[in-house]
Protein backbone atom coordinates (compact mmCIF):
# COMPACT_ATOMS: atom_id res chain seq x y z
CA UNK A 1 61.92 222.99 130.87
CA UNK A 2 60.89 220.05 129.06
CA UNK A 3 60.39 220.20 125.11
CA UNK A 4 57.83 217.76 123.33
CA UNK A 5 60.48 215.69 122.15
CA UNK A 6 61.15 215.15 125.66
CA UNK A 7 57.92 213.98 126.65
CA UNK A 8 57.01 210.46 125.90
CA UNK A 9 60.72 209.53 126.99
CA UNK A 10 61.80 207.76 130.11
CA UNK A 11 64.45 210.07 131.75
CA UNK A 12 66.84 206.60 131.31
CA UNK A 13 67.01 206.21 127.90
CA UNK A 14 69.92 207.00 126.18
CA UNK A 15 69.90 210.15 124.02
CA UNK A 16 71.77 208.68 121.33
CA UNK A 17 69.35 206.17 120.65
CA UNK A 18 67.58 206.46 117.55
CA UNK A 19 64.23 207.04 116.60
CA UNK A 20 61.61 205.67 113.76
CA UNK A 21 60.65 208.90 111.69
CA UNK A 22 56.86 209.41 111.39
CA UNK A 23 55.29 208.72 107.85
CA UNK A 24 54.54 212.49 107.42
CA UNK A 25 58.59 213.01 108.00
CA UNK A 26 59.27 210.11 105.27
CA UNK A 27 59.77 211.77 101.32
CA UNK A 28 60.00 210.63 98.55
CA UNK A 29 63.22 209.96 97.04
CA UNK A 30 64.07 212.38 94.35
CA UNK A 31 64.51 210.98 90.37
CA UNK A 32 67.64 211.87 88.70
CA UNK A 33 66.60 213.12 84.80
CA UNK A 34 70.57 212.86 83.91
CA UNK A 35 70.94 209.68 84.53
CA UNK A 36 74.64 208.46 82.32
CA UNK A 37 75.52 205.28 81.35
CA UNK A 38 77.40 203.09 83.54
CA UNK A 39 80.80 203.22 82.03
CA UNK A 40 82.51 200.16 80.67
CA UNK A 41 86.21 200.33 81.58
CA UNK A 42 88.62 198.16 78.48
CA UNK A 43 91.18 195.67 79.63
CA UNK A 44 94.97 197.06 79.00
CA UNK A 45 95.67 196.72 74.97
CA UNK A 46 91.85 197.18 74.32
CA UNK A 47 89.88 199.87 71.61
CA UNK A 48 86.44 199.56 70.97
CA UNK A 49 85.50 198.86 67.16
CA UNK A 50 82.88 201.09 65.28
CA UNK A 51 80.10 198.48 66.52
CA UNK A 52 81.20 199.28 70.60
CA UNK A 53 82.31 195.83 70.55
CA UNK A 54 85.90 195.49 72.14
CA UNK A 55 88.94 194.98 69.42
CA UNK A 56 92.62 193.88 70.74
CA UNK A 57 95.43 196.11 69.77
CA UNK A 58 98.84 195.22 69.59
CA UNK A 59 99.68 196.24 73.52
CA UNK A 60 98.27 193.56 74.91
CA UNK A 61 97.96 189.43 74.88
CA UNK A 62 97.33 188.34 71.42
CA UNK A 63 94.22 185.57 71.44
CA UNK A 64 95.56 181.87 70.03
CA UNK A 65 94.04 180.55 67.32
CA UNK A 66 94.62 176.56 66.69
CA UNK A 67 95.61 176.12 63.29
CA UNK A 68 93.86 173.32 61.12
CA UNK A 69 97.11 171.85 60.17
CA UNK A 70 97.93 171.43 64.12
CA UNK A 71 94.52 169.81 64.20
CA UNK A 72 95.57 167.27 61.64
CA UNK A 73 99.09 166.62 63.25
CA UNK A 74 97.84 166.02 66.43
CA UNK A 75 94.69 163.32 64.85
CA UNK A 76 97.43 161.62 62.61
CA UNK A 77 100.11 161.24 65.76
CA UNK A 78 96.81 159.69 67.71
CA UNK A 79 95.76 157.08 64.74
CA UNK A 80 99.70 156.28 64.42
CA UNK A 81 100.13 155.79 68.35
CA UNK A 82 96.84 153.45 67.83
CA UNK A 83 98.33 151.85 65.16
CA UNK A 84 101.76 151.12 66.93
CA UNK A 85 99.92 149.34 69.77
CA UNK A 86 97.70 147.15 67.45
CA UNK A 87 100.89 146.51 65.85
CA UNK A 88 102.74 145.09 69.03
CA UNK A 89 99.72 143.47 70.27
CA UNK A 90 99.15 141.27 67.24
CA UNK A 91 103.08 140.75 67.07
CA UNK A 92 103.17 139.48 70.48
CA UNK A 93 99.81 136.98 69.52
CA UNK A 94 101.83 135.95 66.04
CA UNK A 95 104.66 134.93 68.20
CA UNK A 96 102.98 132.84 70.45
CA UNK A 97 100.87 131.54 67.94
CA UNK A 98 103.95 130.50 66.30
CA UNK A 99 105.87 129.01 69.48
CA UNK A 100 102.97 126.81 69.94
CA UNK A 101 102.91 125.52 66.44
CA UNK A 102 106.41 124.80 66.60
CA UNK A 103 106.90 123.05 70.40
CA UNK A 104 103.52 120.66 68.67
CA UNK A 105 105.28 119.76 65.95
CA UNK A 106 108.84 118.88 66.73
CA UNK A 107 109.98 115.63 64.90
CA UNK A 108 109.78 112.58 67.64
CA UNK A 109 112.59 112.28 69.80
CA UNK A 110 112.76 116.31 70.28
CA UNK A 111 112.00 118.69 72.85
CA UNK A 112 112.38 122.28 73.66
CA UNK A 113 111.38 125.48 74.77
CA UNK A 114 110.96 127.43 71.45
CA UNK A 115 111.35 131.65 71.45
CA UNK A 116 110.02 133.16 68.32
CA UNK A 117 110.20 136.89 66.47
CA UNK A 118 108.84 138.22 63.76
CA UNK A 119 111.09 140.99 61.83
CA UNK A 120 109.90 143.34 59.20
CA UNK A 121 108.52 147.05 60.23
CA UNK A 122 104.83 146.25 60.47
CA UNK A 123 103.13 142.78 60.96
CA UNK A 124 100.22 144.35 60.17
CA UNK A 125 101.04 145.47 56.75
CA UNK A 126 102.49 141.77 56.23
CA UNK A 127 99.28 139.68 56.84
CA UNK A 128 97.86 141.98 54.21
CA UNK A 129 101.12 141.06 51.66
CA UNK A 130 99.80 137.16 52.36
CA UNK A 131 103.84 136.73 54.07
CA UNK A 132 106.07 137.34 56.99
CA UNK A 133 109.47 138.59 55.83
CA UNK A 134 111.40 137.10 58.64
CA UNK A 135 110.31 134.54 61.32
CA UNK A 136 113.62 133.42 63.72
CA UNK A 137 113.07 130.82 66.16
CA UNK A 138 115.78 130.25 68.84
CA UNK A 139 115.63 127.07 70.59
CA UNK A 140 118.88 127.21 73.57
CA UNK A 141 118.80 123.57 75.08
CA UNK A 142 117.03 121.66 72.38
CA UNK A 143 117.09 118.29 73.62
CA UNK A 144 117.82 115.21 70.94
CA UNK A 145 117.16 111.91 71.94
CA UNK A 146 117.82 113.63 75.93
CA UNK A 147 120.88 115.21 74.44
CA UNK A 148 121.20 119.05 74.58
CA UNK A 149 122.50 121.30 71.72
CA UNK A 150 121.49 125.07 70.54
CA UNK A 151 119.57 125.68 67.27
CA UNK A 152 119.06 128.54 65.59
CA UNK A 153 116.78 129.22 62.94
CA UNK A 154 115.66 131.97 60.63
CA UNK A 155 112.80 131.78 58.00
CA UNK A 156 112.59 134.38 55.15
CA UNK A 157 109.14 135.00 52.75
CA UNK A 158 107.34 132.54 55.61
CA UNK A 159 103.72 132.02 53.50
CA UNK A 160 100.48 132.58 55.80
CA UNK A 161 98.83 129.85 53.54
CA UNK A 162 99.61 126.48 54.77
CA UNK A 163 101.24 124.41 51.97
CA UNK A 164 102.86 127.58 50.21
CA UNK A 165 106.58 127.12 50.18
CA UNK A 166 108.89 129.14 52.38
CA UNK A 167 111.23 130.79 50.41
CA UNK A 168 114.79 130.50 52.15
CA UNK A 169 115.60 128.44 55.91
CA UNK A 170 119.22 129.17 57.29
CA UNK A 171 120.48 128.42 60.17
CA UNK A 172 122.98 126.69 62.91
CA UNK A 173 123.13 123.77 65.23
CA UNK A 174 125.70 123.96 68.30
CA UNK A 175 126.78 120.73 69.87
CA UNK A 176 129.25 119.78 72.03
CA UNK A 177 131.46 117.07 72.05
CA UNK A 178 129.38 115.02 74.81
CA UNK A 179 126.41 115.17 72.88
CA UNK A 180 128.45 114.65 69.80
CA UNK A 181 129.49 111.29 70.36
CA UNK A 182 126.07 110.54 71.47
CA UNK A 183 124.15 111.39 68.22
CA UNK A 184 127.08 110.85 65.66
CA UNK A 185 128.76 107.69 64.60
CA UNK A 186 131.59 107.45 62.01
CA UNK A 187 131.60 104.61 60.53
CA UNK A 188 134.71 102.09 61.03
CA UNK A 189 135.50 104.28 64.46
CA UNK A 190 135.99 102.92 67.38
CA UNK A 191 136.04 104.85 70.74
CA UNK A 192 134.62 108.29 71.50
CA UNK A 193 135.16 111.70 69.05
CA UNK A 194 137.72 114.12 70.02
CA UNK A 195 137.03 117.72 68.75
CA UNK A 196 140.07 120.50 67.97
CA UNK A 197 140.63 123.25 66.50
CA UNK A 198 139.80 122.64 62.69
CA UNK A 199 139.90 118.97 62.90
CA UNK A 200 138.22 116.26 64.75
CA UNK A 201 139.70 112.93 66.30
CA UNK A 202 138.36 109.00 66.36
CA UNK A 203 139.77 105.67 66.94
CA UNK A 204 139.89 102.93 64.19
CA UNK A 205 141.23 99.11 63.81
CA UNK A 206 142.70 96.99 60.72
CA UNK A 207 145.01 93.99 60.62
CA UNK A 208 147.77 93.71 58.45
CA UNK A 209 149.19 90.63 57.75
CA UNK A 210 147.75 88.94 60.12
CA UNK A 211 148.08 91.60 63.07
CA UNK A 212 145.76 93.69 64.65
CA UNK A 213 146.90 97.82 64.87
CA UNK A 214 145.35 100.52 66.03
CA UNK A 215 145.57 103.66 65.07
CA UNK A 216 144.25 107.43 65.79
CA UNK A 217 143.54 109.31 62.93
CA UNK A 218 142.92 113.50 62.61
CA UNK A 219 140.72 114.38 60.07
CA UNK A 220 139.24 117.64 58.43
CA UNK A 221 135.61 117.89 58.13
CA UNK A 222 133.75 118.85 55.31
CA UNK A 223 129.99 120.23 54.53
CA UNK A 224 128.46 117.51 51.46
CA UNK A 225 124.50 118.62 51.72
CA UNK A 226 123.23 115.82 53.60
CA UNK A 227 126.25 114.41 54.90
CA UNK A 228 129.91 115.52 56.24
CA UNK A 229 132.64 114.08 54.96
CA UNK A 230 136.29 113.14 57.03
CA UNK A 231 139.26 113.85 55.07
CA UNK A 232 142.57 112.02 57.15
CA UNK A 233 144.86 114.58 57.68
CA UNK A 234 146.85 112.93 60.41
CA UNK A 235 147.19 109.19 62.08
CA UNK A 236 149.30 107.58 64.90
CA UNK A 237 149.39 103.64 64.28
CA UNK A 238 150.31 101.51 67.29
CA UNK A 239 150.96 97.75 66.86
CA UNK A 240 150.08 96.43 70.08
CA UNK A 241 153.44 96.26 71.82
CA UNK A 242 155.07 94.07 68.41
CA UNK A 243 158.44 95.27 66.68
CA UNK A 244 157.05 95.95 63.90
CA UNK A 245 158.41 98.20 60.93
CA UNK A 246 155.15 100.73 60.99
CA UNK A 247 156.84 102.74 58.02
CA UNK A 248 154.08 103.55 55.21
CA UNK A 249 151.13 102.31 57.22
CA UNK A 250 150.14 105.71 57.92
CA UNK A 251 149.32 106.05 54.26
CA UNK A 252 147.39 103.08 54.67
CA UNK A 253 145.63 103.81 56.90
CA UNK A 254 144.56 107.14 55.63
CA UNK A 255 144.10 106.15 52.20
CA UNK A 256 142.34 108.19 49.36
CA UNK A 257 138.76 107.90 50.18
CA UNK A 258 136.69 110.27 52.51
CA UNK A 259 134.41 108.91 55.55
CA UNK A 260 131.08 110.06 54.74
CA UNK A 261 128.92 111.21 58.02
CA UNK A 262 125.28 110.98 57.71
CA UNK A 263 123.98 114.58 59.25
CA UNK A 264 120.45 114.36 57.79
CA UNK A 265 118.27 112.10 59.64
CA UNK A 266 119.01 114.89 62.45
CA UNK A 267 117.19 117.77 60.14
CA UNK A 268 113.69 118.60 59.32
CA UNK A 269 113.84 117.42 55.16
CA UNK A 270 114.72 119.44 52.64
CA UNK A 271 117.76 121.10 55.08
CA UNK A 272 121.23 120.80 53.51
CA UNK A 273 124.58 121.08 55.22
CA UNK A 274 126.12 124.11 54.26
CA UNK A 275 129.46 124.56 56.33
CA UNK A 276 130.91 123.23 59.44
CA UNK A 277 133.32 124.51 62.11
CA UNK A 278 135.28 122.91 64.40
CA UNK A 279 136.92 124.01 67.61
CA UNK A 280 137.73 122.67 71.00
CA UNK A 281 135.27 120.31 72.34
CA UNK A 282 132.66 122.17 70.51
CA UNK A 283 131.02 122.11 66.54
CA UNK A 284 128.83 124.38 64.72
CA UNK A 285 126.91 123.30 61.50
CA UNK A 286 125.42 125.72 59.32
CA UNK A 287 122.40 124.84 57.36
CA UNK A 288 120.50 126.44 54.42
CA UNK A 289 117.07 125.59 52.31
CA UNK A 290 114.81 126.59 49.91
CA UNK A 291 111.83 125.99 48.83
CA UNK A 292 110.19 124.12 51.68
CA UNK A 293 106.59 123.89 52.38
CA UNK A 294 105.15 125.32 55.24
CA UNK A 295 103.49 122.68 57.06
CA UNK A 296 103.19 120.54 59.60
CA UNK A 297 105.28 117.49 57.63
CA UNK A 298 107.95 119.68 57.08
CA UNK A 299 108.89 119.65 60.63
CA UNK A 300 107.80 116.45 61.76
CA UNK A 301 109.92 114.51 58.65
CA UNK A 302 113.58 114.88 59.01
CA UNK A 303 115.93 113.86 55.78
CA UNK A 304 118.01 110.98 54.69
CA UNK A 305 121.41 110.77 53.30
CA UNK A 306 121.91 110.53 49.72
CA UNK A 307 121.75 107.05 48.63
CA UNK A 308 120.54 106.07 52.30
């Protein structure tokens, strides 16, 4: 027997299949009065204040506050790291600005590849002082007249204003002994300059009576300012193959008076000779000054001997 469900559906379809409820069948959905709040569930280490807002208790993560000091550390490290790199960048100008000064105005006859460096903390804080504190120039292969020899110079209280005076130049000149005997003469020598340790070496002539002798004299050397003077400490007289009786020539020879070397006319003015040293086949003269303007003359004039 067939039920009215039944009729209206093909004897195929599946049983399981479901079915769109007529409107009559449809209700209305029922309205909860006790309707709660949804509840709020707190984060471990969490109480709510009087106000329901959330407070954090001592259980859980404490929230990081930055501290206005940190604030001020980290802005002052950031100006300073600013400050650094300004700092280098006008160094690094300065010393170029310098190099190129210098290489323009080496006296005539000069050449060479100039390194400069500025000492002192801050080259900023020294253009505002009006001064450098320390300016040292390094010139390795300075070439004189096509001869090679090492200066070193270092400039203390160097002005920015051209025409103030620079208030102390030291420094050293190395030579060897090649370029030596091409620069120097001594007068009355004859041959080339030996160097040793402590004492230097040159050739002379004089005739007594009537005879021509040679002889090789060893003398110390001495800083005078603008000059160096040769003290004989040694000489070996030769008389040209004669018998001769050569006893008390020596003293002769070496006399009482000192050989006076002309240094100067090798030096920007103003420079004075302050020591010398003397080894094998090599000499170092130390120089010192004070006083000396700071501009272009004072490089591009070199000195004179006293008397000269």
């Amino acid at each position: 027997m067939s039920t009215p469900r039944d009729e209206g559906r093909d004897e195929g379809t599946d049983a399981a299949e479901p079915r769109e409820p007529d409107r009559d069948e449809l209700a209305p959905t029922a309205v909860l009065d006790d309707v709660r709040p949804t509840e709020v569930i707190q984060p471990l280490g969490a109480e709510r204040g009087e106000d329901g807002a959330s407070v954090e208790t001592g259980t859980g993560r404490p929230r990081r506050r930055v501290k206005p000091w940190a604030i001020a550390l980290v802005s002052v490290v950031a100006v300073g790291a600013l400050l650094v790199v300004a700092d280098l960048v006008t160094r690094s100008a300065l010393e170029q600005r310098i190099v190129d000064e210098v290489e323009a105005n080496l006296p005539e006859g000069v050449e060479g590849e100039v390194s400069a460096h500025l000492g002192g903390f801050s080259v900023l804080a020294q253009l505002v002082t009006g001064s450098f504190e320390e300016v040292t120039l390094d010139v390795p292969g300075l070439e004189v007249r096509g001869n090679p020899l090492d200066a070193h110079v270092v400039a203390a209280g160097v002005p920015l204003q051209e025409g103030a005076p620079i208030d102390r130049v030291t420094g050293t000149v190395d030579i060897d002994e090649a370029s030596l005997n091409q620069l120097v003469e001594i007068p009355g020598a004859d041959g080339e300059i030996s160097l040793g340790e402590g004492t230097l070496g040159y050739g002379t002539t004089f005739q007594v009576l009537g005879f021509d002798l040679s002889a090789a004299v060893t003398a110390s050397a001495e800083a005078a300012g603008t000059s160096v003077l040769l003290t004989p400490v040694g000489v070996e007289v030769s008389a040209g193959g004669n018998d001769l009786d050569l006893s008390g020539l020596a003293q002769q020879v070496l006399g009482d008076e000192q050989v006076e070397v002309c240094v100067a006319e090798y030096l920007p003015a103003g420079l004075l000779v302050e020591d010398i040293a003397l080894t094998d086949g090599h000499a170092r003269v130390a120089f010192t000054a004070t006083d000396i303007p700071f501009e272009e003359a004072s490089l591009r004039t070199t000195g004179t001997c006293d008397g000269s």
